[in-house]
C-alpha atoms as a PDB file:
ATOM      1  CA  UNK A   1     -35.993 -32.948  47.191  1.00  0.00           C
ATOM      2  CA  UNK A   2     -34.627 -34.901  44.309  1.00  0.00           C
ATOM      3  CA  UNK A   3     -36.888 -33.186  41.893  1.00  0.00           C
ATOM      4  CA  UNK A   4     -36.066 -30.169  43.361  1.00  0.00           C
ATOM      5  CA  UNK A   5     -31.773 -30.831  42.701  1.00  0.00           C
ATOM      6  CA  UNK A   6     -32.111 -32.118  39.353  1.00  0.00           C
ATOM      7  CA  UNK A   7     -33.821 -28.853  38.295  1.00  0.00           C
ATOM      8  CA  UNK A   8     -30.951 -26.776  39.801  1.00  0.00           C
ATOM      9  CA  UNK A   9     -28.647 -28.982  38.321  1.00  0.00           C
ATOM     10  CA  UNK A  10     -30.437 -28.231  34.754  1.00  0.00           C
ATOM     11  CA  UNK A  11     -31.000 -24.930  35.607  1.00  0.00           C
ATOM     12  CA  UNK A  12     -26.894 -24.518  36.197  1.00  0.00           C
ATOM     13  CA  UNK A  13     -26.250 -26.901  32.538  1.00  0.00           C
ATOM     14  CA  UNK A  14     -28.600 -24.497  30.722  1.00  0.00           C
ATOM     15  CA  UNK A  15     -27.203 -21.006  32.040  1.00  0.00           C
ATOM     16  CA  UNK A  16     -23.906 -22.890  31.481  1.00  0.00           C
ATOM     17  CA  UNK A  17     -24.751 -24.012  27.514  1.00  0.00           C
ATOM     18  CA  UNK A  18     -26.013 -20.369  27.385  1.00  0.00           C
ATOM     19  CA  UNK A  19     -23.099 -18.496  28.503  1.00  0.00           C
ATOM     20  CA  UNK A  20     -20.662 -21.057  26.183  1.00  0.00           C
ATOM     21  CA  UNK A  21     -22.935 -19.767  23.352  1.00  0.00           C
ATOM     22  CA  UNK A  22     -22.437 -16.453  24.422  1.00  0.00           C
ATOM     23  CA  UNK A  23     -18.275 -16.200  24.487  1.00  0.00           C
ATOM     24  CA  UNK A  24     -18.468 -18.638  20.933  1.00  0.00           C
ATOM     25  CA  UNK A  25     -20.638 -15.546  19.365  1.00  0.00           C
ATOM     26  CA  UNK A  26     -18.332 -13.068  20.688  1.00  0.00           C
ATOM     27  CA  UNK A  27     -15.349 -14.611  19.555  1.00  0.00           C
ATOM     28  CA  UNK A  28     -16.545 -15.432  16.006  1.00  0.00           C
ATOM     29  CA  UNK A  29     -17.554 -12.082  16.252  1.00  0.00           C
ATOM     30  CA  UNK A  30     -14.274 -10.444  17.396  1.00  0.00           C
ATOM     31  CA  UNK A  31     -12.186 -12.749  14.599  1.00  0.00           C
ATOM     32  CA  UNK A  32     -14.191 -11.339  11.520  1.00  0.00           C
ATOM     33  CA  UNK A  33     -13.538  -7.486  12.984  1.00  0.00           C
ATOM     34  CA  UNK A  34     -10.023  -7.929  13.563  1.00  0.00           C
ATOM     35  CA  UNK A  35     -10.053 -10.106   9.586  1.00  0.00           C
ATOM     36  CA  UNK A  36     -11.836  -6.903   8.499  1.00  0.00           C
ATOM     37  CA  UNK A  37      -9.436  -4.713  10.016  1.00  0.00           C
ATOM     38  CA  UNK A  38      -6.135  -6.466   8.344  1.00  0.00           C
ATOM     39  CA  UNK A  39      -8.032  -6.714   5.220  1.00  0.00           C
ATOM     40  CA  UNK A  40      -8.208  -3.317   5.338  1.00  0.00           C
ATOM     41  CA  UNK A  41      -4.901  -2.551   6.561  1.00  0.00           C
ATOM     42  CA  UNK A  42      -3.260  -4.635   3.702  1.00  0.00           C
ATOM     43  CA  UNK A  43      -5.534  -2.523   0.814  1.00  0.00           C
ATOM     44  CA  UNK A  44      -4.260   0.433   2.285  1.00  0.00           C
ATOM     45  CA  UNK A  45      -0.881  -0.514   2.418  1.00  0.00           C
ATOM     46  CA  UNK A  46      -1.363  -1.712  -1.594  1.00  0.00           C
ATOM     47  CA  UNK A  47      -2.964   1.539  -2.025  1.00  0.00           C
ATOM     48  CA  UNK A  48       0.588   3.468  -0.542  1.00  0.00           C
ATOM     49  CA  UNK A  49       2.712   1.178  -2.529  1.00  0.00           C
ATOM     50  CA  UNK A  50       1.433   1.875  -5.707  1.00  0.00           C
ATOM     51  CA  UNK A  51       1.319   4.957  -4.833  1.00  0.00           C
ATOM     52  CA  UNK A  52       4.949   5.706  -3.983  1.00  0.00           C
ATOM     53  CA  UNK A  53       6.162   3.123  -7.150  1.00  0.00           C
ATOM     54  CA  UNK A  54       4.357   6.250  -9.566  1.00  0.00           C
ATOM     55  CA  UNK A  55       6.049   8.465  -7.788  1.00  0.00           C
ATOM     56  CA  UNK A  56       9.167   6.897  -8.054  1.00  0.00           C
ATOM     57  CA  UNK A  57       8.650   6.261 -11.781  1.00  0.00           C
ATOM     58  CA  UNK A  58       7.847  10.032 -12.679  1.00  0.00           C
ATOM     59  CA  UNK A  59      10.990  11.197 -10.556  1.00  0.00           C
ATOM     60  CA  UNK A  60      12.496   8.752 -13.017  1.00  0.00           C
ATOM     61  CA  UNK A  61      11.424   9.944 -15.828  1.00  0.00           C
ATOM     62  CA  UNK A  62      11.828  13.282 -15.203  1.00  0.00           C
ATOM     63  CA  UNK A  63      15.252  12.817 -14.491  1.00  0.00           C
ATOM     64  CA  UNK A  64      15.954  11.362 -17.744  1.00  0.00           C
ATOM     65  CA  UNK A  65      13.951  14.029 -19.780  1.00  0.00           C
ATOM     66  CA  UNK A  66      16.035  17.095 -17.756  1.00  0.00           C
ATOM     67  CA  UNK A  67      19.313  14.456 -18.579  1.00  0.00           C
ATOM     68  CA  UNK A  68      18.522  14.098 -22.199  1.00  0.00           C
ATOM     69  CA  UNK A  69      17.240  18.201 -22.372  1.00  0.00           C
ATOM     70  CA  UNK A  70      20.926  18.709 -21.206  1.00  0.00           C
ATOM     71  CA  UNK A  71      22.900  16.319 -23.537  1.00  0.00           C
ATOM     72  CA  UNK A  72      20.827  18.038 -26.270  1.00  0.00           C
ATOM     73  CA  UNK A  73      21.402  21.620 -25.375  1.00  0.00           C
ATOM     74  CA  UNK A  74      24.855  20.530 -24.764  1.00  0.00           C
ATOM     75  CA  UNK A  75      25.607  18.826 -28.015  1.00  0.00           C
ATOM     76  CA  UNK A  76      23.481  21.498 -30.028  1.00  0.00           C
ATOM     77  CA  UNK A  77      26.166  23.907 -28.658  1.00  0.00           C
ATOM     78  CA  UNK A  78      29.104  21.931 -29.408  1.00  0.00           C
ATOM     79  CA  UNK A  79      27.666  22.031 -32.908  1.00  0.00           C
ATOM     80  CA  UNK A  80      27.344  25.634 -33.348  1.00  0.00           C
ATOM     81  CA  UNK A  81      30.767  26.005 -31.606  1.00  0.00           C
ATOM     82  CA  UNK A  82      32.017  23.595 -34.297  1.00  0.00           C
ATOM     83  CA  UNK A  83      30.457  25.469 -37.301  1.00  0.00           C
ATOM     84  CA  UNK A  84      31.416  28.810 -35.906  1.00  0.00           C
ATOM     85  CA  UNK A  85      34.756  27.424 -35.821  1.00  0.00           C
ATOM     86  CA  UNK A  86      34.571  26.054 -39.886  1.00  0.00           C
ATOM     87  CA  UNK A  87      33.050  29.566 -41.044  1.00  0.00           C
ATOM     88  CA  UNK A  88      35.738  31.001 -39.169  1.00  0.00           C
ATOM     89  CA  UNK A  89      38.583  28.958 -40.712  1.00  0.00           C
ATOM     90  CA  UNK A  90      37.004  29.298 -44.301  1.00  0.00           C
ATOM     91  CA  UNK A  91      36.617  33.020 -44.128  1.00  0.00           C
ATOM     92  CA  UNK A  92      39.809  33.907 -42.607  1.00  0.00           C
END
């Protein structure tokens, strides 16, 4: 009878040992997938924020080149007003 409780009893500390194994596995295993998934996560987040900082910094600079373009066409204008005017004045 003794022989016959010690071997449940080992019986019960092995399934026991077993099943302690078992939920450590899963939850090593369940860290690294959810590590992966935030790794991943945070690349793709890099990936849309460098993303949108280009496209902020061509809006940029195609604001300045359509500014400039203006002050240009603008200023070349005010020039040929200003010699109109002068060939104007010297001729008449």
């Amino acid at each position: 009878m003794y022989m016959q409780v010690e071997a449940e009893r080992r019986k019960r500390a092995t399934v026991l040992e077993l099943e302690i194994t078992r939920e450590s596995a899963i939850s090593e295993a369940e860290g690294q997938k959810q590590a992966q998934i935030l790794t991943s996560e945070a690349e793709k987040a890099e990936q849309i924020n460098q993303v949108a900082g280009e496209a902020s910094a061509f809006v940029v600079k195609a604001k300045a080149k359509a500014e400039v373009a203006a002050l240009t066409q603008q200023n070349g204008n005010s020039a040929v007003s200003l010699c109109g005017r002068a060939v104007r004045e010297c001729l008449f």
